[in-house]
N, C-alpha and C. Protein backbone atom coordinates (compact mmCIF):
# COMPACT_ATOMS: atom_id res chain seq x y z
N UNK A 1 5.51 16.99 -60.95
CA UNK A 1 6.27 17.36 -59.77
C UNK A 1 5.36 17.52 -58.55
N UNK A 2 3.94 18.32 -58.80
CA UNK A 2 3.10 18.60 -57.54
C UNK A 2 2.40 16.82 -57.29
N UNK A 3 2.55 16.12 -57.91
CA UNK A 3 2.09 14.81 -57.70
C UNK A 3 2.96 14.17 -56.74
N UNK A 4 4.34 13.90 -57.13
CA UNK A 4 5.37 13.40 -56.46
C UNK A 4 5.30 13.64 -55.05
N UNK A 5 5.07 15.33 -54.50
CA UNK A 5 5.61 15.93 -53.51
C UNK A 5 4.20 15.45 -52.76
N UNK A 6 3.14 15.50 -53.16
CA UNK A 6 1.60 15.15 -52.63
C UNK A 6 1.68 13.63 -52.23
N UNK A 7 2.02 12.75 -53.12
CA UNK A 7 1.90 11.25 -52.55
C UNK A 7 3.91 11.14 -51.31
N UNK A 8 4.30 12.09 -51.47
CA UNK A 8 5.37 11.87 -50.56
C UNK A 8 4.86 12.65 -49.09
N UNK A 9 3.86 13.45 -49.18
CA UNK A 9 2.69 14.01 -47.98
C UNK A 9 2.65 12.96 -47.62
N UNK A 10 1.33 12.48 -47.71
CA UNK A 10 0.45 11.38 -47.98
C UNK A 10 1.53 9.92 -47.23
N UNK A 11 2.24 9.77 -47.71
CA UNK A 11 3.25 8.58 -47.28
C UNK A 11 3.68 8.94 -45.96
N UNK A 12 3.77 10.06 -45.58
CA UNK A 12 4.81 10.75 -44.59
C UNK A 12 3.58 10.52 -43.20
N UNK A 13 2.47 11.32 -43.85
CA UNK A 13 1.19 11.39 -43.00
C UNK A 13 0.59 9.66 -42.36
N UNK A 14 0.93 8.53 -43.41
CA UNK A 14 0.46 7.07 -43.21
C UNK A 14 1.51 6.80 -42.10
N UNK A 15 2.93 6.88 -42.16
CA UNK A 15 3.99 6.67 -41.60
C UNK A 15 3.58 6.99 -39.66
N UNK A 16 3.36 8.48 -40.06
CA UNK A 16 3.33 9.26 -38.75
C UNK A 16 2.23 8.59 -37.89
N UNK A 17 0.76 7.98 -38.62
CA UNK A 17 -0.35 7.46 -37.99
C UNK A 17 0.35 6.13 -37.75
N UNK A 18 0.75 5.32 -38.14
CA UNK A 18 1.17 3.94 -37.81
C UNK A 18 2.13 4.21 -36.49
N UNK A 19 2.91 5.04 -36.56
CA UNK A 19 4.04 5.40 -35.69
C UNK A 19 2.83 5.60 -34.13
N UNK A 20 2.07 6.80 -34.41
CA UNK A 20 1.34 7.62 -33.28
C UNK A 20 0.83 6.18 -32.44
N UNK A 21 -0.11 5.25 -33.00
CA UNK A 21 -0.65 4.16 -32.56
C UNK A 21 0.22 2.94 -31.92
N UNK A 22 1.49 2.95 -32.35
CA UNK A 22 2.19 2.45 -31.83
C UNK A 22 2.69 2.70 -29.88
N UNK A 23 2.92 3.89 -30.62
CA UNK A 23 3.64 5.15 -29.12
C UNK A 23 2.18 4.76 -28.00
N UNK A 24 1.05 4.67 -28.53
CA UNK A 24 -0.44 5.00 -27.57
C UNK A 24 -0.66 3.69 -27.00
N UNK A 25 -0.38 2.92 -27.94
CA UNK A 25 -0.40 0.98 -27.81
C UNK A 25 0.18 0.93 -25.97
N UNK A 26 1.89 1.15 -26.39
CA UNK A 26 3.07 1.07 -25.15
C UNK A 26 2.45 2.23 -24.21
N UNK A 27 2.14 3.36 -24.55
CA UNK A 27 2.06 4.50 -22.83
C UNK A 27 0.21 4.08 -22.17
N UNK A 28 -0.52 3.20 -23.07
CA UNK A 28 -2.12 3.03 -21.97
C UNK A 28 -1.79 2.85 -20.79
N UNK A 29 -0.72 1.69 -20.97
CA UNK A 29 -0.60 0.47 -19.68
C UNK A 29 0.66 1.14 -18.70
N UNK A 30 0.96 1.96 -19.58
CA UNK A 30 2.32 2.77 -18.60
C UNK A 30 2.03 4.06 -17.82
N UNK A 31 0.51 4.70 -18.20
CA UNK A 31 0.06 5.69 -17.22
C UNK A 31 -0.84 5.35 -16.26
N UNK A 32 -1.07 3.57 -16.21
CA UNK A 32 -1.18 2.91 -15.08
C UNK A 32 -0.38 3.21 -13.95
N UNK A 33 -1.26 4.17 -12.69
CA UNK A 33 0.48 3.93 -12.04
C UNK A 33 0.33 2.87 -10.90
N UNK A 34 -0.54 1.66 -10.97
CA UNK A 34 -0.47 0.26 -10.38
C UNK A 34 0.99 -0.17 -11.29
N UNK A 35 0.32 -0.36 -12.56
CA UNK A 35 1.69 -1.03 -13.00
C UNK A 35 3.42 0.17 -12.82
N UNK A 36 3.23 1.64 -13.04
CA UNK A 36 4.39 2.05 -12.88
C UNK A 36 5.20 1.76 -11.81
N UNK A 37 3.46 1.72 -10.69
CA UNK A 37 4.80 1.58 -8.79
C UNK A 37 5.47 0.40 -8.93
N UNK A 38 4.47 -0.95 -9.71
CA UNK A 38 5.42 -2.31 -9.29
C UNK A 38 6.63 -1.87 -10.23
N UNK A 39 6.42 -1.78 -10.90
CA UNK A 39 8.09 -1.17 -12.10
C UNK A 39 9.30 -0.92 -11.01
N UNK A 40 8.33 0.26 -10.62
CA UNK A 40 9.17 1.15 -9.26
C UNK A 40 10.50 -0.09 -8.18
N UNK A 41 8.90 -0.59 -7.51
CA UNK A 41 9.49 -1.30 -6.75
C UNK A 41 10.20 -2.74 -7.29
N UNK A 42 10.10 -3.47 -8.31
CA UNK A 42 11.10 -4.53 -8.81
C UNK A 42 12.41 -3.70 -8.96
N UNK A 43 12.35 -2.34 -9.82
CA UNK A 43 13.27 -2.23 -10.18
C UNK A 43 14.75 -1.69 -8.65
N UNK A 44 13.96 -0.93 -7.69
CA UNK A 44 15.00 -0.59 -6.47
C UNK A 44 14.78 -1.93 -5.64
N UNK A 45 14.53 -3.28 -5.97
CA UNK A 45 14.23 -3.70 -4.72
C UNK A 45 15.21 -5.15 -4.74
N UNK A 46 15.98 -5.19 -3.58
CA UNK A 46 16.96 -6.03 -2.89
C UNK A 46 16.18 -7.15 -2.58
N UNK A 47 16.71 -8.58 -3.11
CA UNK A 47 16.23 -9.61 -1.97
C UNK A 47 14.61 -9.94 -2.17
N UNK A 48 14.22 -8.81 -1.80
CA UNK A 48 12.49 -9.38 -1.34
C UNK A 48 12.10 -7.49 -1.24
N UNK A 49 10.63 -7.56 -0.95
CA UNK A 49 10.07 -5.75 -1.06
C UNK A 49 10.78 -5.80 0.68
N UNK A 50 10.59 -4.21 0.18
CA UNK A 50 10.60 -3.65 2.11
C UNK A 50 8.80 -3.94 2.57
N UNK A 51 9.01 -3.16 3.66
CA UNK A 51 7.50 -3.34 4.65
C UNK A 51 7.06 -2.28 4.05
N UNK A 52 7.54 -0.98 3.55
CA UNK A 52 6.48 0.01 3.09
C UNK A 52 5.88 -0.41 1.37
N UNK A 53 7.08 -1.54 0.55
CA UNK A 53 6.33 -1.85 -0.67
C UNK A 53 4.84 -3.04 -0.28
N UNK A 54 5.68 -3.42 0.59
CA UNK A 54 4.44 -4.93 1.03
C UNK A 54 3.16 -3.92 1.26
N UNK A 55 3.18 -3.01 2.20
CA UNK A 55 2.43 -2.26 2.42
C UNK A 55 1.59 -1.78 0.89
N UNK A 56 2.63 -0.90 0.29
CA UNK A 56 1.65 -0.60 -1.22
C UNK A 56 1.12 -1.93 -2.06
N UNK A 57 1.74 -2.90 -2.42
CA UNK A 57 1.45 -4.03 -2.99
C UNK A 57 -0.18 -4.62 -2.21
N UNK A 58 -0.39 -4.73 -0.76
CA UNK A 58 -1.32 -4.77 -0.54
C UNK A 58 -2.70 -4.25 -0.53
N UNK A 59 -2.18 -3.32 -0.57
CA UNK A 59 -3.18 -1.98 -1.29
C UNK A 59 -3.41 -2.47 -2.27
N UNK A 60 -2.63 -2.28 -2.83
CA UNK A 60 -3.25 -2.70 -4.45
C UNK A 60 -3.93 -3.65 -4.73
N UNK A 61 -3.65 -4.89 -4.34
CA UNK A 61 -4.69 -5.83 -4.37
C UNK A 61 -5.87 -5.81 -4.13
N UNK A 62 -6.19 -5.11 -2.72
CA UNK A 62 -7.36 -5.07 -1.85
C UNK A 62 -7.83 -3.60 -2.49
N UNK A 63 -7.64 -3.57 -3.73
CA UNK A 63 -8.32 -1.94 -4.36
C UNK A 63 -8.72 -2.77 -5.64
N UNK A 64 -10.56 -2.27 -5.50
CA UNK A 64 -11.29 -2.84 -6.66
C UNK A 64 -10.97 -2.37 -7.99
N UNK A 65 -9.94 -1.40 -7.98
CA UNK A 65 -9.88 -0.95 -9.50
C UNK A 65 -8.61 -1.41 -9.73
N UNK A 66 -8.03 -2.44 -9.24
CA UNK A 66 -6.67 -3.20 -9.73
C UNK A 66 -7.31 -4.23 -10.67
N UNK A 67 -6.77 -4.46 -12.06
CA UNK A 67 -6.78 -5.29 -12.51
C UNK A 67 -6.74 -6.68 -12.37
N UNK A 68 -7.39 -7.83 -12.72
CA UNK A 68 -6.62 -9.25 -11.88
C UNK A 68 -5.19 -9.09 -12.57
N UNK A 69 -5.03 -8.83 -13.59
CA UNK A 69 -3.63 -9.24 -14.21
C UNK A 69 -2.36 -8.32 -12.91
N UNK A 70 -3.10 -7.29 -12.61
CA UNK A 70 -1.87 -6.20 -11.91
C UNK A 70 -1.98 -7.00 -10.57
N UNK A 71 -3.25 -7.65 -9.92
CA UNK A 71 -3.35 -8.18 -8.98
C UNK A 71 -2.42 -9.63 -8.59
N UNK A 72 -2.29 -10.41 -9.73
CA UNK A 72 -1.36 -11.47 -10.01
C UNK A 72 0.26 -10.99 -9.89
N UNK A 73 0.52 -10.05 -10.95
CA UNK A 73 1.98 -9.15 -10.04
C UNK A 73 2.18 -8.54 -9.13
N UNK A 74 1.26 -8.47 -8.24
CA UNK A 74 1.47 -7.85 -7.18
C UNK A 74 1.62 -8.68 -6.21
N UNK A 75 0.82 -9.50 -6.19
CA UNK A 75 0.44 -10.60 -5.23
C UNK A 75 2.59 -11.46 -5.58
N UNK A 76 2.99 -11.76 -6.72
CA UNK A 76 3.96 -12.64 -6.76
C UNK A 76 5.28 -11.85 -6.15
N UNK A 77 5.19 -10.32 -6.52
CA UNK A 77 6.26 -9.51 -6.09
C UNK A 77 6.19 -9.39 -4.44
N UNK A 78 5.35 -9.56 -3.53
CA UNK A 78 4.79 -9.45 -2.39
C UNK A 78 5.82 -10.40 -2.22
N UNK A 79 5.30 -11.62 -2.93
CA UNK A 79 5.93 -13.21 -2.22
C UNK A 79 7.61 -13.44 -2.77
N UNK A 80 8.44 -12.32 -3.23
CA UNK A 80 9.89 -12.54 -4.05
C UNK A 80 10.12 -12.71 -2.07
N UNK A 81 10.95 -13.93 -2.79
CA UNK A 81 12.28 -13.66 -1.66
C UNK A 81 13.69 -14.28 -2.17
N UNK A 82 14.37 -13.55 -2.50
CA UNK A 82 15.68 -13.37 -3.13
C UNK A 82 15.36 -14.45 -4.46
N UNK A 83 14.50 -14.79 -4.97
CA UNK A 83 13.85 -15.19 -6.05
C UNK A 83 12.33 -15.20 -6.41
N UNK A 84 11.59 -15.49 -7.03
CA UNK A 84 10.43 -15.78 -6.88
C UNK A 84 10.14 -16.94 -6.45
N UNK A 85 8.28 -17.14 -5.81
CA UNK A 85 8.11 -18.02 -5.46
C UNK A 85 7.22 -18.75 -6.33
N UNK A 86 8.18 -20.29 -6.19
CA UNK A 86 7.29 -21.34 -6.99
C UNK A 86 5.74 -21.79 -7.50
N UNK A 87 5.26 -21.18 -6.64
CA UNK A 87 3.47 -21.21 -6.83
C UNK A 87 3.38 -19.99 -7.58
N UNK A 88 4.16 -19.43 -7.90
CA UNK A 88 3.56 -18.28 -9.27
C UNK A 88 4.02 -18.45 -10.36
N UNK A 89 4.82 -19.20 -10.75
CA UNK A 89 5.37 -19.42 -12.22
C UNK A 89 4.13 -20.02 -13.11
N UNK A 90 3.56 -20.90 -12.55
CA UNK A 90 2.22 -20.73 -13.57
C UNK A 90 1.58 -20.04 -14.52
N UNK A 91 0.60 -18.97 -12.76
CA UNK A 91 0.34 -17.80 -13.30
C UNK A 91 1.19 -17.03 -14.11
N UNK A 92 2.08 -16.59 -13.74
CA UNK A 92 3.57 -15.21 -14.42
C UNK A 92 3.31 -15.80 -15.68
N UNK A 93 3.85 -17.52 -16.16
CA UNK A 93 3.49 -17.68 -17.66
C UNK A 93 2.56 -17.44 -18.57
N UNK A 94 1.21 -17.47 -17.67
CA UNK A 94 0.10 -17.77 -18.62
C UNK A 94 -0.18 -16.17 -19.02
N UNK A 95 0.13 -15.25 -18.02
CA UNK A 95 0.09 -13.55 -18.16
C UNK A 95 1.55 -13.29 -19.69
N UNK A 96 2.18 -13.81 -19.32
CA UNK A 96 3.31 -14.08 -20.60
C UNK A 96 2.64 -14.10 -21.77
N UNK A 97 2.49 -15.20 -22.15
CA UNK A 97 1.67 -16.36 -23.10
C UNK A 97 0.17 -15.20 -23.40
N UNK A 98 -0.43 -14.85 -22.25
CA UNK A 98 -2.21 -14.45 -23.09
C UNK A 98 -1.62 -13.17 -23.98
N UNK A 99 -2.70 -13.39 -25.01
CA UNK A 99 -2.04 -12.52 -26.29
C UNK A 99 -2.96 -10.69 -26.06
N UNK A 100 -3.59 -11.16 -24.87
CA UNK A 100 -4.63 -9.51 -24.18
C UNK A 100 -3.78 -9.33 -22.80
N UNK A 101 -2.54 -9.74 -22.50
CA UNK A 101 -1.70 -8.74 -21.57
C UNK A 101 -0.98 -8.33 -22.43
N UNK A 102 -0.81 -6.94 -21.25
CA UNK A 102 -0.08 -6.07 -22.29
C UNK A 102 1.50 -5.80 -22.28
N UNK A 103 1.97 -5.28 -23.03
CA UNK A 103 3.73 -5.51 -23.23
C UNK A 103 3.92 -5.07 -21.59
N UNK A 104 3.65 -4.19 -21.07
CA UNK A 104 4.12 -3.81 -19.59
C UNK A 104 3.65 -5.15 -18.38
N UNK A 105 2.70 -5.96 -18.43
CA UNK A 105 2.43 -6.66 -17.99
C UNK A 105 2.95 -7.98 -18.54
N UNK A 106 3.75 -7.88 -19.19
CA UNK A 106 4.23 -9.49 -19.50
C UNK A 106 5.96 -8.92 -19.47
N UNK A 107 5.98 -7.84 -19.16
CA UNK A 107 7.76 -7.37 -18.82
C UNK A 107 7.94 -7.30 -17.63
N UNK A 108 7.20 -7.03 -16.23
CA UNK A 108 6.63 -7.45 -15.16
C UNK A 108 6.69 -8.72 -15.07
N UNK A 109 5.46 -9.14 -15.37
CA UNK A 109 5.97 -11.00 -15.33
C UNK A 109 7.17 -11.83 -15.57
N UNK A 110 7.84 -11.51 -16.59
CA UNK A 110 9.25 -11.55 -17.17
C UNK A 110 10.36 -11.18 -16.11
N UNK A 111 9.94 -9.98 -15.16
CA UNK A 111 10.90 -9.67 -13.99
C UNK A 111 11.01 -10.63 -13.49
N UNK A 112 9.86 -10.55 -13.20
CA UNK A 112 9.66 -11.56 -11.85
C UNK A 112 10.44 -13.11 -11.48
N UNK A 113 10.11 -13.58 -12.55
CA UNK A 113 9.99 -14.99 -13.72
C UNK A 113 12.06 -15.35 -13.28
N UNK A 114 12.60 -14.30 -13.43
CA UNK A 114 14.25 -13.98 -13.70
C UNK A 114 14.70 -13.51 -12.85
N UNK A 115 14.44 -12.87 -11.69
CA UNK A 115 14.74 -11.96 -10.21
C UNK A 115 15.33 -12.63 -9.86
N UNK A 116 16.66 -13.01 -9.52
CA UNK A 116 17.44 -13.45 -8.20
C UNK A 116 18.46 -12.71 -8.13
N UNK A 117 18.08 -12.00 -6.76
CA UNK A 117 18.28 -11.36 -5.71
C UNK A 117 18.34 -9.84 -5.76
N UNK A 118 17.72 -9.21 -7.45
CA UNK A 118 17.63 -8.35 -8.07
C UNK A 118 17.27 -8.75 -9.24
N UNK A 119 16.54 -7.66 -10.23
CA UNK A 119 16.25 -7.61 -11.37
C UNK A 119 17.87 -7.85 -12.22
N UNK A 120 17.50 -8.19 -13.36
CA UNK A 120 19.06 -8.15 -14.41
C UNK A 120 18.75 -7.44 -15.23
N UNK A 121 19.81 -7.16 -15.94
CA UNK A 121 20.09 -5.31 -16.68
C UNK A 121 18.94 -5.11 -18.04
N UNK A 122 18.95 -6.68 -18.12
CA UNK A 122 17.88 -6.60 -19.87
C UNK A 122 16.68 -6.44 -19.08
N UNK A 123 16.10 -7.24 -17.81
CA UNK A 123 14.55 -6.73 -17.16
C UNK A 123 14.58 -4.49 -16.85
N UNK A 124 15.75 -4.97 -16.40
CA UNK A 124 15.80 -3.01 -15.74
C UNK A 124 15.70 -2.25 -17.06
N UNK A 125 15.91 -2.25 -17.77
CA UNK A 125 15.41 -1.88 -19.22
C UNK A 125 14.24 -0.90 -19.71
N UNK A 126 13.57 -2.48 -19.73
CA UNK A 126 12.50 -2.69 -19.72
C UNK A 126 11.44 -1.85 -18.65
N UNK A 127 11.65 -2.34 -17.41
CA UNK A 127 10.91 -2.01 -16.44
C UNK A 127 11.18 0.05 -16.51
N UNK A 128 12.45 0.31 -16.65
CA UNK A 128 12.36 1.65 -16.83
C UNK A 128 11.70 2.28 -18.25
N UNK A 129 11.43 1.41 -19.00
CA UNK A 129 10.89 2.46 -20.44
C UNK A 129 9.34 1.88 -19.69
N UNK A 130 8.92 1.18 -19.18
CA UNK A 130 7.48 1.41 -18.49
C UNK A 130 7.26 2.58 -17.94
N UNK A 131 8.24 2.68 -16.58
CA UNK A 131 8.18 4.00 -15.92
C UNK A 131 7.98 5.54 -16.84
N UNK A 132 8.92 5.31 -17.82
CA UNK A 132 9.57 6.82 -18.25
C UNK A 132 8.34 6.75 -19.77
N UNK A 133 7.71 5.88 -19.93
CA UNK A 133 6.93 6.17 -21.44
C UNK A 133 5.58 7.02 -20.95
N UNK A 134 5.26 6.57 -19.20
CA UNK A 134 3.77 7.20 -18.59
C UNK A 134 3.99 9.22 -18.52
């Protein structure tokens, strides 16, 4: 009986570590708050950014501790106008596709990729469990 209840520990304890690493995997890239603001701003944003997101989006770029990958969404969300623009579907894919971006950065790209004239309900999703996991 004290065997049973010990390897059902033990199972419970393997479970909980697989689980924990999981949860840590999804919140690195989500207490980014480069990647939370673009979240931010795809997710309230009409049409194209306002002048105060263009404003943050530029920042971000022109700040050495932006990632290129955050720099590539920033730079394409800058350029939405009531869709994305054609010279970034490339890039957006290949950030898709590389198997070292991370789930928040290829759900981002994925916005982007699908935006006309707003995000759609399966991107807003998404883009909010970015926000709400940091």
């Amino acid at each position: 009986m004290k065997i049973n209840t010990f390897i059902k520990i033990i199972v419970v304890c393997l479970l909980s570590i697989q689980f924990q690493s999981e949860v840590d995997a999804h919140s690195d890239h989500a207490k980014n708050i480069n990647v939370k603001t673009m979240s931010q701003i795809l997710l309230k944003m009409n049409h194209f950014p306002s002048d105060s997101n263009k404003k943050e989006l530029e920042k971000m770029i022109e700040d050495i501790g932006t990632t290129e990958n955050e720099k590539i969404i920033a730079n394409a969300i800058l350029k939405i106008n009531h869709a994305k623009n054609a010279n970034d579907e490339e890039a957006l894919n290949t950030l898709i596709g590389a198997s070292d971006s991370s789930k928040a950065i290829k759900s981002l790209a994925t916005s982007i990729l699908s935006f006309n004239h707003t995000v759609n309900s399966s991107d807003k999703r998404n883009l909010e469990m970015i926000i709400f996991k940091g």
